[in-house]
C-alpha atoms as a PDB file:
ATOM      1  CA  UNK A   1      30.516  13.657  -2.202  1.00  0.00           C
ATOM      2  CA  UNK A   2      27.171  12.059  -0.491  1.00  0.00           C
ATOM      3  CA  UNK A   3      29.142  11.722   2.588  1.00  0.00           C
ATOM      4  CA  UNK A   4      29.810  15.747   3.376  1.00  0.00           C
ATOM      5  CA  UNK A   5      25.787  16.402   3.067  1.00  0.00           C
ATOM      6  CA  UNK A   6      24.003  13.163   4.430  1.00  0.00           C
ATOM      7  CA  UNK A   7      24.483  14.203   7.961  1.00  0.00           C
ATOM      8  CA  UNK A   8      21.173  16.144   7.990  1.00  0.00           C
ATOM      9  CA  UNK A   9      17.962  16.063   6.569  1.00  0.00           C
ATOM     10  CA  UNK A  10      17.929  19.539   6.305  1.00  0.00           C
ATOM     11  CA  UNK A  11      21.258  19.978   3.917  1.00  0.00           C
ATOM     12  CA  UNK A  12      20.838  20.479   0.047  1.00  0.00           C
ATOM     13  CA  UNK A  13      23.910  18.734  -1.760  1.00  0.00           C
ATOM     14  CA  UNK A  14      24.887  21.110  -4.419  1.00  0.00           C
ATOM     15  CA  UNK A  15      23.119  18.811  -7.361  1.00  0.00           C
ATOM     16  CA  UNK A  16      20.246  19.971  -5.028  1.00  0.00           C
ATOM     17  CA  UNK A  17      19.316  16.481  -3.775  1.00  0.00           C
ATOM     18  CA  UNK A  18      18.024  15.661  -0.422  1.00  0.00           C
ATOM     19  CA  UNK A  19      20.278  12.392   0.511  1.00  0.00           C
ATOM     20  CA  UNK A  20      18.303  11.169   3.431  1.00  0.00           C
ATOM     21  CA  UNK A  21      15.170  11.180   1.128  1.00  0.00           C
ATOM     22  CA  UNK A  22      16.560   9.487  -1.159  1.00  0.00           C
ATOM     23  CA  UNK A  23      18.380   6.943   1.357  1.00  0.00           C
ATOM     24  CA  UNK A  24      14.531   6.479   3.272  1.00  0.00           C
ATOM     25  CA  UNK A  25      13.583   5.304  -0.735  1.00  0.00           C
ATOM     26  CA  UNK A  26      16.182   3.304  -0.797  1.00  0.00           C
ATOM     27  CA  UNK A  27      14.945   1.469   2.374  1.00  0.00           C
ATOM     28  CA  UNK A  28      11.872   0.866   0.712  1.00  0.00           C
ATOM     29  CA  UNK A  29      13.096  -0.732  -2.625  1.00  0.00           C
ATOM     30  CA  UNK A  30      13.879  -3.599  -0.349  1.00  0.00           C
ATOM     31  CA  UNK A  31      10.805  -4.115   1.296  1.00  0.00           C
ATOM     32  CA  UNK A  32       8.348  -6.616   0.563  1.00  0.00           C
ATOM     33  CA  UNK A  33       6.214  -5.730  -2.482  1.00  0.00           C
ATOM     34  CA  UNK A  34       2.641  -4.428  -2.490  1.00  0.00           C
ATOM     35  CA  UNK A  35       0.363  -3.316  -5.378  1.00  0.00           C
ATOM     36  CA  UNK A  36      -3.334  -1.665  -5.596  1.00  0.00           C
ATOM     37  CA  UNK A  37      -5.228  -2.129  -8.468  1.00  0.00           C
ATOM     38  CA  UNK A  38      -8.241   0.266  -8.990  1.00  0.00           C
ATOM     39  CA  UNK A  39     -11.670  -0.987 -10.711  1.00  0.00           C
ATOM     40  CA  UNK A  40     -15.102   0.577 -11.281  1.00  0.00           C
ATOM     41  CA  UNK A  41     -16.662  -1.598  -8.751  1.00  0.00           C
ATOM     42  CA  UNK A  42     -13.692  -1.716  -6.149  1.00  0.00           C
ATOM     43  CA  UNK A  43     -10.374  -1.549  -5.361  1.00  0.00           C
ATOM     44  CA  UNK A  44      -7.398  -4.600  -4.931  1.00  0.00           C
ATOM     45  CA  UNK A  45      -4.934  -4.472  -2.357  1.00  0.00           C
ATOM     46  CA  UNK A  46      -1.754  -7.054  -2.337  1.00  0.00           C
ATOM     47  CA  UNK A  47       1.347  -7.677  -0.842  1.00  0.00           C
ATOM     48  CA  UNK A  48       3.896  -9.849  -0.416  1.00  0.00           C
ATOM     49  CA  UNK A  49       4.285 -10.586   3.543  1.00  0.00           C
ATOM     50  CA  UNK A  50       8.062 -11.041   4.859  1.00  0.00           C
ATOM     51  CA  UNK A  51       7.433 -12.451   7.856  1.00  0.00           C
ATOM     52  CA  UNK A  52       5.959 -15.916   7.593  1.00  0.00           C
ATOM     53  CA  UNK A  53       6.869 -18.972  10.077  1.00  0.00           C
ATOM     54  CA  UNK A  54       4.612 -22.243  11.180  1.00  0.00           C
ATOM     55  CA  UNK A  55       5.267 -20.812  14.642  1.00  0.00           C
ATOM     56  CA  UNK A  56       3.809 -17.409  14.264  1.00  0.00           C
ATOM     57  CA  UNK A  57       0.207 -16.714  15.731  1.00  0.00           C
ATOM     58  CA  UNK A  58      -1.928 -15.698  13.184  1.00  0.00           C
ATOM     59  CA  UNK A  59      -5.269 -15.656  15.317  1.00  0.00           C
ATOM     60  CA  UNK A  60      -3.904 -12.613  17.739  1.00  0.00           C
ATOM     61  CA  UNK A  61      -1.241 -11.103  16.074  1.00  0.00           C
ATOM     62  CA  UNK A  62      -1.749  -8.145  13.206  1.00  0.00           C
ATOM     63  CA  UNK A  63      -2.034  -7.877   9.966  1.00  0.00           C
ATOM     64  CA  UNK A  64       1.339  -7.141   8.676  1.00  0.00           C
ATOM     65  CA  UNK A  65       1.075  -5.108   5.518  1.00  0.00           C
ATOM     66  CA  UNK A  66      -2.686  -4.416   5.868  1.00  0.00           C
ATOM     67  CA  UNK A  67      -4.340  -1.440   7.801  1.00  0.00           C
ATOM     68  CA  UNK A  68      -7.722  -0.281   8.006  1.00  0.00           C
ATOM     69  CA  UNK A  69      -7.839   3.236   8.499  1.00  0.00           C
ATOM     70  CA  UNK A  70     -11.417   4.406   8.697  1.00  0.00           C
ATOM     71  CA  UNK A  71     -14.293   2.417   6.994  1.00  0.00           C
ATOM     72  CA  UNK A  72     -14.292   3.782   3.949  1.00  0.00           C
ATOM     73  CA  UNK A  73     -10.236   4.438   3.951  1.00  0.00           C
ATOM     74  CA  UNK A  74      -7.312   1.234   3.927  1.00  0.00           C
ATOM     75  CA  UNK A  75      -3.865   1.227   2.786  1.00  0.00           C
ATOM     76  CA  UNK A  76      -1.203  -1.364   2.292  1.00  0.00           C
ATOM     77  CA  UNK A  77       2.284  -0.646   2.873  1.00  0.00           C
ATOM     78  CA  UNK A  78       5.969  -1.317   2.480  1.00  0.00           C
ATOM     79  CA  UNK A  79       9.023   0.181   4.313  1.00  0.00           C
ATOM     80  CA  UNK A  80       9.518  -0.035   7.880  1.00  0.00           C
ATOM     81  CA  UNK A  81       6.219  -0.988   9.758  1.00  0.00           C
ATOM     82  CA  UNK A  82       7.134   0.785  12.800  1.00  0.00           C
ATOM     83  CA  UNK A  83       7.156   3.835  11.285  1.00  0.00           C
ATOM     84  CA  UNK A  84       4.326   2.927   9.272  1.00  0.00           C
ATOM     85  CA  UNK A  85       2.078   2.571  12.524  1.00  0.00           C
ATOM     86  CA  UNK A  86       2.900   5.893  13.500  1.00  0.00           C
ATOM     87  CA  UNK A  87       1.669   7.155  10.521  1.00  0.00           C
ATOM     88  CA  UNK A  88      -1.594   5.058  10.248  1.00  0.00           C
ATOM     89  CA  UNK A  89      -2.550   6.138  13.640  1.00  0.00           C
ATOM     90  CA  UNK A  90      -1.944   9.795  12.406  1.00  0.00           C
ATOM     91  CA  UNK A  91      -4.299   9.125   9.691  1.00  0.00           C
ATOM     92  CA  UNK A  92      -7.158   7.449  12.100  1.00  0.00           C
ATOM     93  CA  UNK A  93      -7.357  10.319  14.493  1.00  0.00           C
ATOM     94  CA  UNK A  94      -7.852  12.818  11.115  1.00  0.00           C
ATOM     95  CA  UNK A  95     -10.376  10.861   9.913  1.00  0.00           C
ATOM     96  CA  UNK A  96     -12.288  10.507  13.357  1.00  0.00           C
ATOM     97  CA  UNK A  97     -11.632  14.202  14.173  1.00  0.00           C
ATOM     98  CA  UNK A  98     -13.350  15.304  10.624  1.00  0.00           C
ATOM     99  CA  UNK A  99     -16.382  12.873  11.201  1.00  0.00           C
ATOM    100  CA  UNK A 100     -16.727  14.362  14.694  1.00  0.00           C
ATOM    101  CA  UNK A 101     -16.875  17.297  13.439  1.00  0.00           C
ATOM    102  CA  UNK A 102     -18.982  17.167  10.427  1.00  0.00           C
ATOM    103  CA  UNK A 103     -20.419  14.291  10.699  1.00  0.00           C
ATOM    104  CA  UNK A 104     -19.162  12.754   7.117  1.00  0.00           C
ATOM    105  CA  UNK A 105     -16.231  11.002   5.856  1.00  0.00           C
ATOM    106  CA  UNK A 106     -13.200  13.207   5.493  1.00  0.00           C
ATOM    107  CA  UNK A 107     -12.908  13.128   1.784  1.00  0.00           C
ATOM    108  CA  UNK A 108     -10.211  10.336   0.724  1.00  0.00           C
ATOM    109  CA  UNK A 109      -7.884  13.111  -1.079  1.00  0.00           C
ATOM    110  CA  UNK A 110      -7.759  15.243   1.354  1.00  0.00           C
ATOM    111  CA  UNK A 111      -6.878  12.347   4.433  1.00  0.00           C
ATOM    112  CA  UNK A 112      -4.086  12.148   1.986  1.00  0.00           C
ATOM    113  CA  UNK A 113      -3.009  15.562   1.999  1.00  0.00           C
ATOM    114  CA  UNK A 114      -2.838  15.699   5.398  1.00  0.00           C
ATOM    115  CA  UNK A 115      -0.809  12.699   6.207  1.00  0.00           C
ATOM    116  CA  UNK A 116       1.936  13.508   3.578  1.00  0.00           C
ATOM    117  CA  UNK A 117       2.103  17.252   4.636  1.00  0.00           C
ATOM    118  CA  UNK A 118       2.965  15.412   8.198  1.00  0.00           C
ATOM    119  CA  UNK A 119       5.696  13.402   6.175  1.00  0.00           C
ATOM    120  CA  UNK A 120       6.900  16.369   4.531  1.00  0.00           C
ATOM    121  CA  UNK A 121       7.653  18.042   7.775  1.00  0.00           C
ATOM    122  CA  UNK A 122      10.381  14.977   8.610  1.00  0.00           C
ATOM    123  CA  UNK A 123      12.244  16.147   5.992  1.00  0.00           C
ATOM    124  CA  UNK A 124      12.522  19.415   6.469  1.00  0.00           C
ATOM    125  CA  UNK A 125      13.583  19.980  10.316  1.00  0.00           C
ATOM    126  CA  UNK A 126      16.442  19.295  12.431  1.00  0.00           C
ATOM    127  CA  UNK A 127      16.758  16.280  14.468  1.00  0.00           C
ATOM    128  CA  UNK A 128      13.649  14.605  12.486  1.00  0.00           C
ATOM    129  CA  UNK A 129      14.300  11.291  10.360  1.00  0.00           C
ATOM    130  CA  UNK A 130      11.915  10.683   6.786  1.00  0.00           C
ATOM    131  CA  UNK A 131       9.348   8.068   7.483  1.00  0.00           C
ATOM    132  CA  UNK A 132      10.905   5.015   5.639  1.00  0.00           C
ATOM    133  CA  UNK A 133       7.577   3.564   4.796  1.00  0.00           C
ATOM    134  CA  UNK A 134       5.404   4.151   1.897  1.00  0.00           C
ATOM    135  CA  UNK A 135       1.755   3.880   1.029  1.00  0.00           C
ATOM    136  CA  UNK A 136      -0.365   2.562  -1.086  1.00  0.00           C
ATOM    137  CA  UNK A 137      -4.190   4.190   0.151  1.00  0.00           C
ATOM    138  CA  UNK A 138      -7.429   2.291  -1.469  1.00  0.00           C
ATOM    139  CA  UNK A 139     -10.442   4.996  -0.258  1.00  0.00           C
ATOM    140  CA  UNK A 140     -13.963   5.558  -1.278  1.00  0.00           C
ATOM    141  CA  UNK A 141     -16.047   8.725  -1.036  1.00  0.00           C
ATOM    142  CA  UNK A 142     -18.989  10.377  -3.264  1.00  0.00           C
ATOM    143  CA  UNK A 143     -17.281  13.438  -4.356  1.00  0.00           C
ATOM    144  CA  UNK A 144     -14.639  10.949  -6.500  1.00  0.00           C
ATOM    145  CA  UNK A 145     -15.938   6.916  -5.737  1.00  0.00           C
ATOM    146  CA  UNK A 146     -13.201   4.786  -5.821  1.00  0.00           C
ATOM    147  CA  UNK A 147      -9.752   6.199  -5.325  1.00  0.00           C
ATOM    148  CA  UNK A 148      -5.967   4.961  -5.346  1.00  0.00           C
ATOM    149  CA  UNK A 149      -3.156   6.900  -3.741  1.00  0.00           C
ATOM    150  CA  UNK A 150       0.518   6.512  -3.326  1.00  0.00           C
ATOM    151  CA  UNK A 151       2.777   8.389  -1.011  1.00  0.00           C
ATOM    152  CA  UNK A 152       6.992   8.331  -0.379  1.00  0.00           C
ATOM    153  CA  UNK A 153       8.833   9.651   2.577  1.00  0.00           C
ATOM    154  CA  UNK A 154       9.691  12.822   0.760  1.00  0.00           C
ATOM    155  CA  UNK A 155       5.861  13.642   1.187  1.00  0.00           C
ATOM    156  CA  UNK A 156       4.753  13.496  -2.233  1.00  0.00           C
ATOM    157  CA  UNK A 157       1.769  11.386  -2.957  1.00  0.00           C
ATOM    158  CA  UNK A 158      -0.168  11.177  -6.528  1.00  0.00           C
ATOM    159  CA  UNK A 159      -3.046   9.411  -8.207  1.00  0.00           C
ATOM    160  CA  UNK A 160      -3.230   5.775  -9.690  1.00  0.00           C
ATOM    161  CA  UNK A 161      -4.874   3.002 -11.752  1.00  0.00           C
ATOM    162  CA  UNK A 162      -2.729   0.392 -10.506  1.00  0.00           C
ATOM    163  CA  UNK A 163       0.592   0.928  -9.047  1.00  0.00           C
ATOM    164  CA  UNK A 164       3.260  -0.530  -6.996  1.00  0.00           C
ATOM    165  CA  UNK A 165       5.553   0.126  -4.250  1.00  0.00           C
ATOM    166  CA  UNK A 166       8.740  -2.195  -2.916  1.00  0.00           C
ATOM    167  CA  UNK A 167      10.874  -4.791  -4.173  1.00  0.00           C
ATOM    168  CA  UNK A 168      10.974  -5.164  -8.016  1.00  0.00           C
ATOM    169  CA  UNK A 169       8.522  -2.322  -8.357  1.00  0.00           C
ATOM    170  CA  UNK A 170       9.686  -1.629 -11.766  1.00  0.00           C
ATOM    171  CA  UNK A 171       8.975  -5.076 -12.928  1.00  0.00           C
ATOM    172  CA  UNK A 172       5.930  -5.114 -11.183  1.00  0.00           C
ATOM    173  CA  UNK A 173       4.447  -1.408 -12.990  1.00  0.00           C
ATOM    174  CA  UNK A 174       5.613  -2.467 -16.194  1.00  0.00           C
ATOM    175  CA  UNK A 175       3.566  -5.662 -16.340  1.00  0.00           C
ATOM    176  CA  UNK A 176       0.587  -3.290 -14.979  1.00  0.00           C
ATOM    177  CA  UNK A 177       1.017  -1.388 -17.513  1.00  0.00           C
ATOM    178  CA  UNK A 178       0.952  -4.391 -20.371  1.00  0.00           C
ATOM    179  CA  UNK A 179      -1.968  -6.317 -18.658  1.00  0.00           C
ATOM    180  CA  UNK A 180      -4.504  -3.204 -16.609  1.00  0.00           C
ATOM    181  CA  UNK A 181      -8.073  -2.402 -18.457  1.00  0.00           C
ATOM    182  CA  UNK A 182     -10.261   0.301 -17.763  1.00  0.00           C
ATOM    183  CA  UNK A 183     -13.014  -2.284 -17.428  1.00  0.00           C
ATOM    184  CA  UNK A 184     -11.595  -4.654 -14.904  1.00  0.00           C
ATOM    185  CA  UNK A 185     -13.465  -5.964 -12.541  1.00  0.00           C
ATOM    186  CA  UNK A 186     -12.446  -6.752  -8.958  1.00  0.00           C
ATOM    187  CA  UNK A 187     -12.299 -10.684  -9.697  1.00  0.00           C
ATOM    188  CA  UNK A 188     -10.400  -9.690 -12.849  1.00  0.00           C
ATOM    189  CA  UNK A 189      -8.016  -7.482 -10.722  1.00  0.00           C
ATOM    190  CA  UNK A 190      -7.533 -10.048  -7.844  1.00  0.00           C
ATOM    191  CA  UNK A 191      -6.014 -12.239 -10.793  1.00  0.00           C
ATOM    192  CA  UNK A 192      -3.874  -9.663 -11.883  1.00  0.00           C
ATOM    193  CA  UNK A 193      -2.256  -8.802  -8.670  1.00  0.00           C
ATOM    194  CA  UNK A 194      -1.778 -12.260  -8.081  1.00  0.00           C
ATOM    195  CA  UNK A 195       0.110 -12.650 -11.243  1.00  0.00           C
ATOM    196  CA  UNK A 196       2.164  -9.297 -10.336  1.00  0.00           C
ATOM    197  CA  UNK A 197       3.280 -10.925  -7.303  1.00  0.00           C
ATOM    198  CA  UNK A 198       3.886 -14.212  -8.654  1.00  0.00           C
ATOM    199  CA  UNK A 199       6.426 -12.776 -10.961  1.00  0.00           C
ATOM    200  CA  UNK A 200       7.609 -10.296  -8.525  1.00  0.00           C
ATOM    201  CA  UNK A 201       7.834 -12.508  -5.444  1.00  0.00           C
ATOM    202  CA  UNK A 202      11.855 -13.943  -4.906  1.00  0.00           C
ATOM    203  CA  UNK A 203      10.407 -16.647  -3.845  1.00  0.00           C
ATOM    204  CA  UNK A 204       9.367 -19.911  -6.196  1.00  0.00           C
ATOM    205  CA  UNK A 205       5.824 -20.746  -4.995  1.00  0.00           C
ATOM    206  CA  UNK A 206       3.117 -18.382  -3.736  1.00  0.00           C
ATOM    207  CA  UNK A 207       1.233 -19.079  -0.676  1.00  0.00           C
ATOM    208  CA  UNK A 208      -1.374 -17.754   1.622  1.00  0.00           C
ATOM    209  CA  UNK A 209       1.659 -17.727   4.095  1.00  0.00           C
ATOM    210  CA  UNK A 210       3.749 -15.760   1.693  1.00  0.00           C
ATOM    211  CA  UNK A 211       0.804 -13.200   0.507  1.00  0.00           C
ATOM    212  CA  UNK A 212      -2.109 -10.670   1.841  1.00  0.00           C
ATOM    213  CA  UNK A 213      -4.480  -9.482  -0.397  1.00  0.00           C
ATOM    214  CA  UNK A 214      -7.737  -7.110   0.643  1.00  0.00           C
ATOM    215  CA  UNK A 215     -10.692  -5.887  -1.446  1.00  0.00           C
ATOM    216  CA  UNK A 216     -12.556  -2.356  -0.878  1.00  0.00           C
ATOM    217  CA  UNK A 217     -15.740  -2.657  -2.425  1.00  0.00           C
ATOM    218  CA  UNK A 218     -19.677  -1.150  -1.872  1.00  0.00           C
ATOM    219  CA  UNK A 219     -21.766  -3.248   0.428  1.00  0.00           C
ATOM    220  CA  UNK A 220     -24.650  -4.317  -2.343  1.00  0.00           C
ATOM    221  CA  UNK A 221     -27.698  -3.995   0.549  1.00  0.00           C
ATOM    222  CA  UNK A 222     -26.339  -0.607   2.547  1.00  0.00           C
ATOM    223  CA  UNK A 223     -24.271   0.758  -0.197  1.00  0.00           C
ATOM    224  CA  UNK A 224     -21.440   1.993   2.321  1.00  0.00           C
ATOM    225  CA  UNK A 225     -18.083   0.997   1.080  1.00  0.00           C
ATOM    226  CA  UNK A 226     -17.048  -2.353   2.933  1.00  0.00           C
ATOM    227  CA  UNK A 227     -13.030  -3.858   3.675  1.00  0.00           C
ATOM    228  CA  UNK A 228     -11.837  -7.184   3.728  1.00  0.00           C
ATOM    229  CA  UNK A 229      -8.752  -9.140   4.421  1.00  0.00           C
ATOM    230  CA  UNK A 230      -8.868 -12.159   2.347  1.00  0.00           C
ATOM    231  CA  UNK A 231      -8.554 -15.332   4.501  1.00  0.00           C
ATOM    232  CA  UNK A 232      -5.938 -17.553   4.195  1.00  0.00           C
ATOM    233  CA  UNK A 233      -8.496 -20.387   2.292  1.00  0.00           C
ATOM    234  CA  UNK A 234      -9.487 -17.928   0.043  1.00  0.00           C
ATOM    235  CA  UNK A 235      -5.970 -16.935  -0.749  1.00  0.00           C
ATOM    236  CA  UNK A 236      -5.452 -20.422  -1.568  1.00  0.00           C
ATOM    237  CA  UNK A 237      -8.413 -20.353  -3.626  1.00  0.00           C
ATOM    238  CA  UNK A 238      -7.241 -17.739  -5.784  1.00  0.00           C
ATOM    239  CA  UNK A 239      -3.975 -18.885  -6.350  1.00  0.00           C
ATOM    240  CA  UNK A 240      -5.103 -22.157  -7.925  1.00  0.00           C
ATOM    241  CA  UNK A 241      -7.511 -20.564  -9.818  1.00  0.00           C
ATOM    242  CA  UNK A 242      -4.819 -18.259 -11.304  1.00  0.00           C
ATOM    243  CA  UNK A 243      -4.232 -19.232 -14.653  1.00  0.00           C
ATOM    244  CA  UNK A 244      -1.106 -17.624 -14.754  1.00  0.00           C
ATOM    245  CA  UNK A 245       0.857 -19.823 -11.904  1.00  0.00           C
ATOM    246  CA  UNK A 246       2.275 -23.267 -12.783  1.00  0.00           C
ATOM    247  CA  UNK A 247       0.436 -25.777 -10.259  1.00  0.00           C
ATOM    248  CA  UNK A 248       2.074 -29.331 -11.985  1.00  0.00           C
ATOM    249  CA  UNK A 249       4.350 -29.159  -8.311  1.00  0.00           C
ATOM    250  CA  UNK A 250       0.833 -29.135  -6.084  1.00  0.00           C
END
């Protein structure tokens, strides 16, 4: 039945089900994972990274599930990246265009908002494709402090104390669920994701090669909200400090 109302994006099946939604999610359950953890004092950003060869050029070349969207705005994601850039360049020129004009940061909710309203029109005109990306958004303002978003191609996006998005996302949520604490903190919570992704992760052994993981957190001397990309040494760092990875084959 799929196959007489999958042509468009615009075509209801008669279960009411938007196929090429549900085919962009699809896309995105095979992606590489990537989980955001949120604390009092900070938010945790992870992801498992696809792409990883001896040969690759890590100096110059990008991060690959990691993006910076304003200073006090970053978001990881997993889907297509391609599409994802369009998106994250969508969400830059909000942000600058609300600072320009009032001279603030565009509150974190409402950058949101406006990036999955701009998702939500893909899905709803002719000759348009979904997005097959989604997001995970890690944001900071003083109306809310720290925030955690996720959004889908459909254009829905909701709040979060730790969720994930990808590859064995199910697995991934339920050992949130079993091991997340209200009091965290954002050590505590870099531990965590690594053991989500250890778990997750097809792979056998976790590596700074195999893994990105970012922190949002508040600057302790200007108070401004402050992201980092964990290096590849401190990667390493926290994986062996993990007590929840076996390190007898290091």
């Amino acid at each position: 039945m799929a196959r007489r109302y999958d042509s468009r994006t615009t075509i209801f099946s008669p279960e009411g089900r938007l196929y090429q939604v549900e085919y962009a999610m699809e896309a995105i359950s095979h992606a590489g994972a990537a989980i955001g953890i949120l604390t009092n004092d900070g938010i945790v950003l992870a992801a498992e990274k696809k792409v990883h060869s001896k040969l690759l050029e890590t100096k110059f070349s990008k991060s690959e599930k990691m993006y910076k969207i304003d200073n006090h705005v970053a978001c990881a994601v997993a889907g297509i990246t391609a599409d994802a850039n369009i998106i994250i360049n969508y969400a830059r020129l909000s942000t600058q265009r609300y600072f320009f004009q009032y001279q603030e940061n565009q509150p974190v909710e409402q950058l949101v908002q406006q990036v999955c309203d701009q998702k939500q029109g893909y899905t709803q005109y002719g000759g348009l494709r979904p997005f097959g990306v989604s997001f995970l958004y890690a944001g900071f303002d003083h109306h809310h402090k720290f925030q955690l978003y996720s959004s889908d191609p459909s254009g829905n996006y909701s709040g979060w104390k730790a969720h994930a998005i990808g590859a064995n996302k199910q697995t991934a949520q339920s050992i949130l669920k079993q091991d997340y604490d209200d009091e965290l903190s954002v050590e505590e919570a870099l531990l965590l994701a690594v053991k989500v992704l250890s778990k997750t992760m097809d792979s056998t052994t976790l590596s700074a090669e195999k893994l990105e993981i970012s922190t949002l957190t508040l600057n302790n001397d200007s108070g401004k909200p402050k992201f980092h990309i964990l290096t590849t040494n401190e990667v390493n760092e926290l994986i062996s400090s993990s007590p929840d990875i076996d390190h007898d084959d290091d």
